[in-house]
PDB file of N, CA and C in Angstrom:
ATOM      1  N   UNK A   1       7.422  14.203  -0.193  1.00  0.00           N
ATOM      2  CA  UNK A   1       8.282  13.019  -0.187  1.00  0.00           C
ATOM      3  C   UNK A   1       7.781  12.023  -1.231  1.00  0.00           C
ATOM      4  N   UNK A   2       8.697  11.580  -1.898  1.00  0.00           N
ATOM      5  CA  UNK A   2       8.534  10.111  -2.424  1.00  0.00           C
ATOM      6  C   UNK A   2       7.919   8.667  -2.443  1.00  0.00           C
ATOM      7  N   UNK A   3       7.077   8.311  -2.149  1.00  0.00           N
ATOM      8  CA  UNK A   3       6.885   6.903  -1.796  1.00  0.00           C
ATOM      9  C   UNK A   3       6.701   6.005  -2.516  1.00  0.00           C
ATOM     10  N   UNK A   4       7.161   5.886  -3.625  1.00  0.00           N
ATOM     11  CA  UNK A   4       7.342   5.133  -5.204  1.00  0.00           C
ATOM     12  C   UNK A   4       8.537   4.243  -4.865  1.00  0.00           C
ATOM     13  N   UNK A   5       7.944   3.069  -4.523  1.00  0.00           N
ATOM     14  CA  UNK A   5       9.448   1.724  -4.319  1.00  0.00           C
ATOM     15  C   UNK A   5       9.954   1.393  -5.831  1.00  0.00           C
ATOM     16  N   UNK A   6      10.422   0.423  -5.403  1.00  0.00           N
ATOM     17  CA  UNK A   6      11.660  -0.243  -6.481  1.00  0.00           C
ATOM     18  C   UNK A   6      11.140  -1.655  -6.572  1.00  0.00           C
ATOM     19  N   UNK A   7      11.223  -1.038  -7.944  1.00  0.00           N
ATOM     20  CA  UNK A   7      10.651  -2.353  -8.672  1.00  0.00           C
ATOM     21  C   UNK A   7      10.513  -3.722  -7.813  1.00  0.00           C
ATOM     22  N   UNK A   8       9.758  -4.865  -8.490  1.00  0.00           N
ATOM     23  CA  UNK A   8       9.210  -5.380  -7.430  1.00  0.00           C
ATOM     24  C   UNK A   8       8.592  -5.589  -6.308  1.00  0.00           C
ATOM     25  N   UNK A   9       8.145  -4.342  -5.753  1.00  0.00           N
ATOM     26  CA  UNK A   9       7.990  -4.692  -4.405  1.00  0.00           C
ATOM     27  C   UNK A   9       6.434  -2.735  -4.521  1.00  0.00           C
ATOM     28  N   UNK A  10       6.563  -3.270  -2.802  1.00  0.00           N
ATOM     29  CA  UNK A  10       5.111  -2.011  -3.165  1.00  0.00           C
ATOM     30  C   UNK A  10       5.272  -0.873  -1.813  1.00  0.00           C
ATOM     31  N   UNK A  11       4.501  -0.028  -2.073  1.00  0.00           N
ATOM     32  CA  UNK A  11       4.942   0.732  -0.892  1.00  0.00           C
ATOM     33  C   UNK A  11       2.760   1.073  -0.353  1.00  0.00           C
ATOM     34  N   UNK A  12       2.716   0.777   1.239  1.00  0.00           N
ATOM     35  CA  UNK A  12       1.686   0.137   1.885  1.00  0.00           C
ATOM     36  C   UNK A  12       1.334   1.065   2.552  1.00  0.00           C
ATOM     37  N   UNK A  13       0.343   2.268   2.967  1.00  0.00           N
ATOM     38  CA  UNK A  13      -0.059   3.226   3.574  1.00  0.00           C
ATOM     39  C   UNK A  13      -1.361   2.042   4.233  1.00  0.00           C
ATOM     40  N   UNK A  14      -0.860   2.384   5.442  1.00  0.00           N
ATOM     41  CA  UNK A  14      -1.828   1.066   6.899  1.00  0.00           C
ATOM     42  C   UNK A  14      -2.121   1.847   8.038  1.00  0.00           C
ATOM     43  N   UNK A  15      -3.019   1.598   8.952  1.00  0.00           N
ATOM     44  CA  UNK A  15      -3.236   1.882  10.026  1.00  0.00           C
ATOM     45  C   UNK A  15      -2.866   1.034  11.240  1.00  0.00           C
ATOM     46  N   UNK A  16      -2.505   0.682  12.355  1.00  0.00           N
ATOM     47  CA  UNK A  16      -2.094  -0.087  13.402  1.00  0.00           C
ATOM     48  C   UNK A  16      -3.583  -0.992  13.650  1.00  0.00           C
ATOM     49  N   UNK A  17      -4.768  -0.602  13.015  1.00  0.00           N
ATOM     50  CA  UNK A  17      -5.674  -1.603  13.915  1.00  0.00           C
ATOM     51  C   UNK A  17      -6.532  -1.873  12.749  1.00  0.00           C
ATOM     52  N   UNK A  18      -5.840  -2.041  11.306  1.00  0.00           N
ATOM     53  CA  UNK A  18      -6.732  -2.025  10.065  1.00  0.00           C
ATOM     54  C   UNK A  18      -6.913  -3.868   9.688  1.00  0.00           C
ATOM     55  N   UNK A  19      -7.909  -4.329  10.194  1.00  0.00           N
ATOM     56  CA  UNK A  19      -7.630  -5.851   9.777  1.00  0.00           C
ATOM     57  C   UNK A  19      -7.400  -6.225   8.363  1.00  0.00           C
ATOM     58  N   UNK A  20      -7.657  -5.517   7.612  1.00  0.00           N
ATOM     59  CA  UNK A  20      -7.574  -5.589   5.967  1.00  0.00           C
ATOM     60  C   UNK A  20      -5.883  -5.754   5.269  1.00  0.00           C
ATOM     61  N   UNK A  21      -5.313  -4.710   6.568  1.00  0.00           N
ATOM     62  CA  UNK A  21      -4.043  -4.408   6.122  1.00  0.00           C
ATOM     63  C   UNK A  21      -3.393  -5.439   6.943  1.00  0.00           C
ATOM     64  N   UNK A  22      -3.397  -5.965   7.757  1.00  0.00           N
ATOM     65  CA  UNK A  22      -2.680  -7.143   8.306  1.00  0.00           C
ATOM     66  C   UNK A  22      -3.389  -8.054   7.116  1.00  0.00           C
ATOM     67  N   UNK A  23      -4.302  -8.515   7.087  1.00  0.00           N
ATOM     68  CA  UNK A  23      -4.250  -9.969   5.747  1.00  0.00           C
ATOM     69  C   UNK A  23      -3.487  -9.171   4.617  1.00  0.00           C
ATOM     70  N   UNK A  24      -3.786  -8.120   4.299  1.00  0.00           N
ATOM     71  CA  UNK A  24      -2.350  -8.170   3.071  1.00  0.00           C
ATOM     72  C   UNK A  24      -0.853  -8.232   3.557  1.00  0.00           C
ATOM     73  N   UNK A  25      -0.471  -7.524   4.552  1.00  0.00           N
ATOM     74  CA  UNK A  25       1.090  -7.988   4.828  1.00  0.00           C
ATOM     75  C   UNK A  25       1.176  -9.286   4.748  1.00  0.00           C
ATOM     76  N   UNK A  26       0.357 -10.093   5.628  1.00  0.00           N
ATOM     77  CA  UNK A  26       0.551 -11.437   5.732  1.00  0.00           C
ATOM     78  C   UNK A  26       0.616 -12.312   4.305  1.00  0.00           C
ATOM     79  N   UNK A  27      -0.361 -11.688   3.233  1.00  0.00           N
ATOM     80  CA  UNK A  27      -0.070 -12.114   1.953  1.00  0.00           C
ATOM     81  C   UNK A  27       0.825 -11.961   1.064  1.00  0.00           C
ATOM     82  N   UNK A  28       1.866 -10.877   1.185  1.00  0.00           N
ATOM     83  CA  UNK A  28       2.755 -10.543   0.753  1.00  0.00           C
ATOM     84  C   UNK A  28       4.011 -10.815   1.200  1.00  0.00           C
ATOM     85  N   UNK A  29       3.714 -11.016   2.683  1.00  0.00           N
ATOM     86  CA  UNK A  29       5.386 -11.679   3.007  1.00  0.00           C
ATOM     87  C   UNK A  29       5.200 -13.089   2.425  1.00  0.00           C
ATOM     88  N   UNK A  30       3.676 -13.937   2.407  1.00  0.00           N
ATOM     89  CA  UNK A  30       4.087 -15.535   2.306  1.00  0.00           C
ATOM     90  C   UNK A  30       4.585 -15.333   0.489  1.00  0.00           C
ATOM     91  N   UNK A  31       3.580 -14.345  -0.387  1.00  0.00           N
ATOM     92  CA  UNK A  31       4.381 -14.663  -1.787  1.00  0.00           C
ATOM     93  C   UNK A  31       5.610 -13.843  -2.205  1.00  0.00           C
ATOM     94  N   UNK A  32       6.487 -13.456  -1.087  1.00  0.00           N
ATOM     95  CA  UNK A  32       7.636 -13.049  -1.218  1.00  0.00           C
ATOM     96  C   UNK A  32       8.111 -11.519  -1.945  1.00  0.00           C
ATOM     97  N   UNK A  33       6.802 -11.113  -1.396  1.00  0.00           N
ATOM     98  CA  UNK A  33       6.734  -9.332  -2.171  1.00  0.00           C
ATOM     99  C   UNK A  33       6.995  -8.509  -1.379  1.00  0.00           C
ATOM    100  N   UNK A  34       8.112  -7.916  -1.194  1.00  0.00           N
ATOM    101  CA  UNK A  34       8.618  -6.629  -0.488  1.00  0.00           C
ATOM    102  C   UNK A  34       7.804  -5.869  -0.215  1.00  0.00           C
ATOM    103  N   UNK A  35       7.450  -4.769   0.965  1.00  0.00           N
ATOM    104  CA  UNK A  35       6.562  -3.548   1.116  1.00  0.00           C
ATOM    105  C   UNK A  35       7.130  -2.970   2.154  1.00  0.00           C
ATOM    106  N   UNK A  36       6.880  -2.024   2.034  1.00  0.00           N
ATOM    107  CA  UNK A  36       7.420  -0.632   3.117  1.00  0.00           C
ATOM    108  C   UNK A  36       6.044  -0.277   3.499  1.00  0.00           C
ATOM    109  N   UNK A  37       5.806   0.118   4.758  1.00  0.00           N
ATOM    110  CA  UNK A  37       4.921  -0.372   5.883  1.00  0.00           C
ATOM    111  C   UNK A  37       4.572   1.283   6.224  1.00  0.00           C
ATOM    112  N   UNK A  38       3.816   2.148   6.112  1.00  0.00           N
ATOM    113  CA  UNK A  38       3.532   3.184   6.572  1.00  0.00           C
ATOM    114  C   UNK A  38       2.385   3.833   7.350  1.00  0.00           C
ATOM    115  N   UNK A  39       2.269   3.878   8.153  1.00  0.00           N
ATOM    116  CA  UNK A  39       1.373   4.179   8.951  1.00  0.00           C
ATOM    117  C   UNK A  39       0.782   5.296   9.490  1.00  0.00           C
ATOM    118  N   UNK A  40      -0.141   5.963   8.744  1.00  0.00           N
ATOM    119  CA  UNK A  40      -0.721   6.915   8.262  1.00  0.00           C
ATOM    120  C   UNK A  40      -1.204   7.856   9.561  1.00  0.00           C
ATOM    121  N   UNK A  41      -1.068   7.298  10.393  1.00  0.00           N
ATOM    122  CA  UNK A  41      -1.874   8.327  11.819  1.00  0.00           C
ATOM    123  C   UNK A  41       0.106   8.507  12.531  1.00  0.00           C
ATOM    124  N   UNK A  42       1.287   8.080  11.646  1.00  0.00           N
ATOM    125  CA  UNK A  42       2.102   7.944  12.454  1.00  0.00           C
ATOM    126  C   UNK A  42       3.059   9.271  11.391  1.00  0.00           C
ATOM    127  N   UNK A  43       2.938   9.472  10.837  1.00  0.00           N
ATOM    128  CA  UNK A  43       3.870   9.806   9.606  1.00  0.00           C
ATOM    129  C   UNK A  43       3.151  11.030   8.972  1.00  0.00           C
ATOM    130  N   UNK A  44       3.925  12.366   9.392  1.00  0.00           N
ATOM    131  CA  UNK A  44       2.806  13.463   8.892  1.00  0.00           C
ATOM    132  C   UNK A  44       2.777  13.882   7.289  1.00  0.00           C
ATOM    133  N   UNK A  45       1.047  14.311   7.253  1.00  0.00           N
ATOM    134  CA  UNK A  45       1.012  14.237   5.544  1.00  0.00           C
ATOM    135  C   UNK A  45       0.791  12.921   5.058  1.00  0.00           C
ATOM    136  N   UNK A  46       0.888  11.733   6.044  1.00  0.00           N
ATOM    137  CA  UNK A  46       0.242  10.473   4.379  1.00  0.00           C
ATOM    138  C   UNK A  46      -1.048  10.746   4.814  1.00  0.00           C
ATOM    139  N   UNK A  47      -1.690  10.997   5.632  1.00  0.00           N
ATOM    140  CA  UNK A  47      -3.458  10.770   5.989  1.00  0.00           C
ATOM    141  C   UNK A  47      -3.930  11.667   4.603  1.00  0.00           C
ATOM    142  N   UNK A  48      -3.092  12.385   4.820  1.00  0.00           N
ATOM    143  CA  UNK A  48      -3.519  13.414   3.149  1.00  0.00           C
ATOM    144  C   UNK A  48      -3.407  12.782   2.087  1.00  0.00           C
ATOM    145  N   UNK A  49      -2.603  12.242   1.880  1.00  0.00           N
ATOM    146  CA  UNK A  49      -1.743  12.061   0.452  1.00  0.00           C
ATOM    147  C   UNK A  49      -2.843  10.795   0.362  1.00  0.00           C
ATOM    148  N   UNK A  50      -3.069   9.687   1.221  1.00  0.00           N
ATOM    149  CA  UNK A  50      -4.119   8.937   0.936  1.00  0.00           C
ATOM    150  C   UNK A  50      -5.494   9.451   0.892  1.00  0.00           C
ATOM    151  N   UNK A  51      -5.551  10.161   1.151  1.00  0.00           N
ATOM    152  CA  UNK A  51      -7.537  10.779   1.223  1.00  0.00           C
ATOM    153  C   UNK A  51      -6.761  11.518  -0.221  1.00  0.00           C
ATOM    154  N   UNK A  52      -5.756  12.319  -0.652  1.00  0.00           N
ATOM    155  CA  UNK A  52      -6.020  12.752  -2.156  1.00  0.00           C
ATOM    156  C   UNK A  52      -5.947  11.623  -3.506  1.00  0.00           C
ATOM    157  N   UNK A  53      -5.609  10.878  -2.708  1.00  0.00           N
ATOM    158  CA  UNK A  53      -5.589   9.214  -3.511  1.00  0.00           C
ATOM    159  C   UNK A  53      -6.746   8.527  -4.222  1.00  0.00           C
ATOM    160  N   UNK A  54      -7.723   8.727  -2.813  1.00  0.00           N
ATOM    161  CA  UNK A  54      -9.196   8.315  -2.682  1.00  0.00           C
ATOM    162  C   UNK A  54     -10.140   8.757  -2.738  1.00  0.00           C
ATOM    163  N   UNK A  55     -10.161   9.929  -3.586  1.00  0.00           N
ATOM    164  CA  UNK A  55     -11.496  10.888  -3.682  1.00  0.00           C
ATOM    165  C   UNK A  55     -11.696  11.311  -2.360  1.00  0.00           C
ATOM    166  N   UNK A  56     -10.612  11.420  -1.714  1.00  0.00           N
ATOM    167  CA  UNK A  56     -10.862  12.293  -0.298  1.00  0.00           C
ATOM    168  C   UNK A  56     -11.328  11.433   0.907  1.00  0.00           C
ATOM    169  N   UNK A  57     -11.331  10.083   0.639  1.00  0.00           N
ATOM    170  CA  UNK A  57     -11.301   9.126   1.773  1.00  0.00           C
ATOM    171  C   UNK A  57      -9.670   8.720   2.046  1.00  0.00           C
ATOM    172  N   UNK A  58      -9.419   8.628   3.713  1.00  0.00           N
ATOM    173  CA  UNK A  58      -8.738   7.806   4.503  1.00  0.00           C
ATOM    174  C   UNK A  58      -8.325   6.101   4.724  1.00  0.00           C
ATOM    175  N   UNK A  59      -8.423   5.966   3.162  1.00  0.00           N
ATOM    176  CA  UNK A  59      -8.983   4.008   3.012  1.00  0.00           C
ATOM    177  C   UNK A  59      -7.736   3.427   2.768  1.00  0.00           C
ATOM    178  N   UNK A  60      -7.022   2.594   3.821  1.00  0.00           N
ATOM    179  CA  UNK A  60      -6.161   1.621   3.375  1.00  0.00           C
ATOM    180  C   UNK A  60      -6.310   0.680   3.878  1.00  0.00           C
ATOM    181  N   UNK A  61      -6.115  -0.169   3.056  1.00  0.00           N
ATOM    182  CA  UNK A  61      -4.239  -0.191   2.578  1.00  0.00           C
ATOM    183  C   UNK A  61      -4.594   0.140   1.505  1.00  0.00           C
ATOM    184  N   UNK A  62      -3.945   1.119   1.443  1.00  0.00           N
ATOM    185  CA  UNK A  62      -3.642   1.877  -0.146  1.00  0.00           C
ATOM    186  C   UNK A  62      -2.481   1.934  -0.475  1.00  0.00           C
ATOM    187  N   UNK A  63      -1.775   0.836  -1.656  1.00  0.00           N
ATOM    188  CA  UNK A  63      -0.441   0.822  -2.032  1.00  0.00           C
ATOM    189  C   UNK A  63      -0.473   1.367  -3.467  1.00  0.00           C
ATOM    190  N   UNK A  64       1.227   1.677  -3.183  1.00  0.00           N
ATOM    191  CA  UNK A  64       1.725   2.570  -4.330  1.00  0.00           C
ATOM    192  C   UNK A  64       2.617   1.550  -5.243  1.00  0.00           C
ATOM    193  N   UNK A  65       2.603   1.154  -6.385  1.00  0.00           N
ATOM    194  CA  UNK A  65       3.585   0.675  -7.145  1.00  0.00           C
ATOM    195  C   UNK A  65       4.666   1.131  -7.686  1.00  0.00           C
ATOM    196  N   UNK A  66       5.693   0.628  -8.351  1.00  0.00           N
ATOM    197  CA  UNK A  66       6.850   1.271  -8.886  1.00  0.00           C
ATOM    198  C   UNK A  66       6.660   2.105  -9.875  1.00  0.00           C
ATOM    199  N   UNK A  67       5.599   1.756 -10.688  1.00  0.00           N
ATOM    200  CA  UNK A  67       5.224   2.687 -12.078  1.00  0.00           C
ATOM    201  C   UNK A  67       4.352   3.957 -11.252  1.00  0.00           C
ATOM    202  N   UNK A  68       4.244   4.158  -9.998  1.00  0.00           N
ATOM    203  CA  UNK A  68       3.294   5.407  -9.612  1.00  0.00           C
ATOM    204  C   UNK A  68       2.295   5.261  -8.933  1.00  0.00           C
ATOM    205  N   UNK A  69       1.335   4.051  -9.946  1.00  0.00           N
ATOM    206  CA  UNK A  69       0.430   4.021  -9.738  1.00  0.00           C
ATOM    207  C   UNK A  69      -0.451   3.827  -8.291  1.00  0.00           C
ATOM    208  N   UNK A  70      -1.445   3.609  -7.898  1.00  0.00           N
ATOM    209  CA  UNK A  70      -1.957   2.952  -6.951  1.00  0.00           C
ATOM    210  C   UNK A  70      -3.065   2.707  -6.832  1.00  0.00           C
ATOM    211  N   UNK A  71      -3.423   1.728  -5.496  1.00  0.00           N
ATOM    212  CA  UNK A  71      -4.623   0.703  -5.500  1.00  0.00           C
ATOM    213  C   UNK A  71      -5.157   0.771  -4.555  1.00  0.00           C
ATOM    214  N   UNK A  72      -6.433   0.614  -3.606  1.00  0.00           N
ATOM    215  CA  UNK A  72      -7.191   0.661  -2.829  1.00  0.00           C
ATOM    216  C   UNK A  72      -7.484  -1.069  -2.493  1.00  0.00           C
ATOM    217  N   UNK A  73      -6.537  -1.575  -1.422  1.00  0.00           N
ATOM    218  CA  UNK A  73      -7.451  -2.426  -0.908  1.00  0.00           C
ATOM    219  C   UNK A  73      -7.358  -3.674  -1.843  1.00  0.00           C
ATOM    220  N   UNK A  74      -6.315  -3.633  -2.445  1.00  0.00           N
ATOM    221  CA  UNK A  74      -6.029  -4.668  -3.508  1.00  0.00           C
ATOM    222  C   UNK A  74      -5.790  -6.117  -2.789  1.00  0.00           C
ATOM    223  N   UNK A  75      -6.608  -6.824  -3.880  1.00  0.00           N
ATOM    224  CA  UNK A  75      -6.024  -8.542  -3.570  1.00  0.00           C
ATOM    225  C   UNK A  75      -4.797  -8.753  -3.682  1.00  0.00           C
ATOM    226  N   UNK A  76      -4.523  -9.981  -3.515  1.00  0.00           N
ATOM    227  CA  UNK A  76      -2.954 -10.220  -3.844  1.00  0.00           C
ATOM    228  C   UNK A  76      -2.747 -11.216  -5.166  1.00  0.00           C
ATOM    229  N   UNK A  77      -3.453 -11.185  -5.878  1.00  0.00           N
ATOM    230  CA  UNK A  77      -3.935 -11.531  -7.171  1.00  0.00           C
ATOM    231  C   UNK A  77      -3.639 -10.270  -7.638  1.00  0.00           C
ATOM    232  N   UNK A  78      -4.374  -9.058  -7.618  1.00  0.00           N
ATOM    233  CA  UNK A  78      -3.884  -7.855  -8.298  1.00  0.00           C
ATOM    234  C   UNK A  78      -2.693  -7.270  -8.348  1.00  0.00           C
ATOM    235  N   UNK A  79      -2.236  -7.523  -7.074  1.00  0.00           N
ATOM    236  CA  UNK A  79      -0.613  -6.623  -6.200  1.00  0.00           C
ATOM    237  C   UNK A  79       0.321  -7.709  -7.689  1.00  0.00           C
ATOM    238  N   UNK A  80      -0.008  -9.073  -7.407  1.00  0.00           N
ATOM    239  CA  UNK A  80       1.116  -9.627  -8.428  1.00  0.00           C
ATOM    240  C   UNK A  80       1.087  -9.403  -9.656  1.00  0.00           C
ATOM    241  N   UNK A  81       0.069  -9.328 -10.258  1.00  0.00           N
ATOM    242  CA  UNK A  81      -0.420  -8.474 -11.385  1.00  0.00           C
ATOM    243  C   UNK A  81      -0.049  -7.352 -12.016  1.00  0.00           C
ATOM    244  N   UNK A  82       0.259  -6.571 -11.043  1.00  0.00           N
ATOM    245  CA  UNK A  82       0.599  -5.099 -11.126  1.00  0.00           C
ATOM    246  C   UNK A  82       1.979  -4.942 -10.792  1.00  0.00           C
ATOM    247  N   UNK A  83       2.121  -6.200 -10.401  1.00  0.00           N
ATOM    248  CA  UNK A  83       4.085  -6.034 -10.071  1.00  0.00           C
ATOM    249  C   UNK A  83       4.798  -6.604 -11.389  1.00  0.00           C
ATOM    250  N   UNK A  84       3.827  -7.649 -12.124  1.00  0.00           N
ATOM    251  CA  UNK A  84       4.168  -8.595 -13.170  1.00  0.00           C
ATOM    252  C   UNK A  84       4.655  -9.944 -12.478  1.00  0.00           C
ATOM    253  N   UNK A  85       4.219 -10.134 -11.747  1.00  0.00           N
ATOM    254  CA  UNK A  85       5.045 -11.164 -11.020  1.00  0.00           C
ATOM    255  C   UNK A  85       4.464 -12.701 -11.295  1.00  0.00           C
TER     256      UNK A  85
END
């Protein structure tokens, strides 16, 4: 599957009890940056797709940008950065 959003906005591989990944949602809804919310123990195959992300670690929030790319755990200084925003 796909998980490459549309422009602007990011796509968020999270866990339900990841405190890291709640301060980034919370940073991204206040600067008005879209994300699709995925939850990796919920959704079969991302636990993979993020450990092949991460040199074989399970580490998020690991978001995906529109150009492909992705980030480990990014500020929200970087996320806007990387969005151009």
């Amino acid at each position: 599957m796909d998980y490459t959003p549309e422009a602007g906005q990011v796509t968020m591989f999270s866990t339900s009890w990841c405190g890291y990944c709640q301060r980034l949602k919370t940073q991204l809804t206040s600067a008005g940056i879209g994300y699709q919310e995925i939850n990796i123990e919920e959704v079969p195959g991302t636990a993979e797709l993020v450990a092949e992300l991460n040199g074989g670690n399970q580490t998020v929030p690991t978001l995906i940008f529109p150009d492909g790319t992705a980030a480990t755990n990014p500020s929200l200084i970087e996320v806007k950065a990387r969005l151009g925003a």
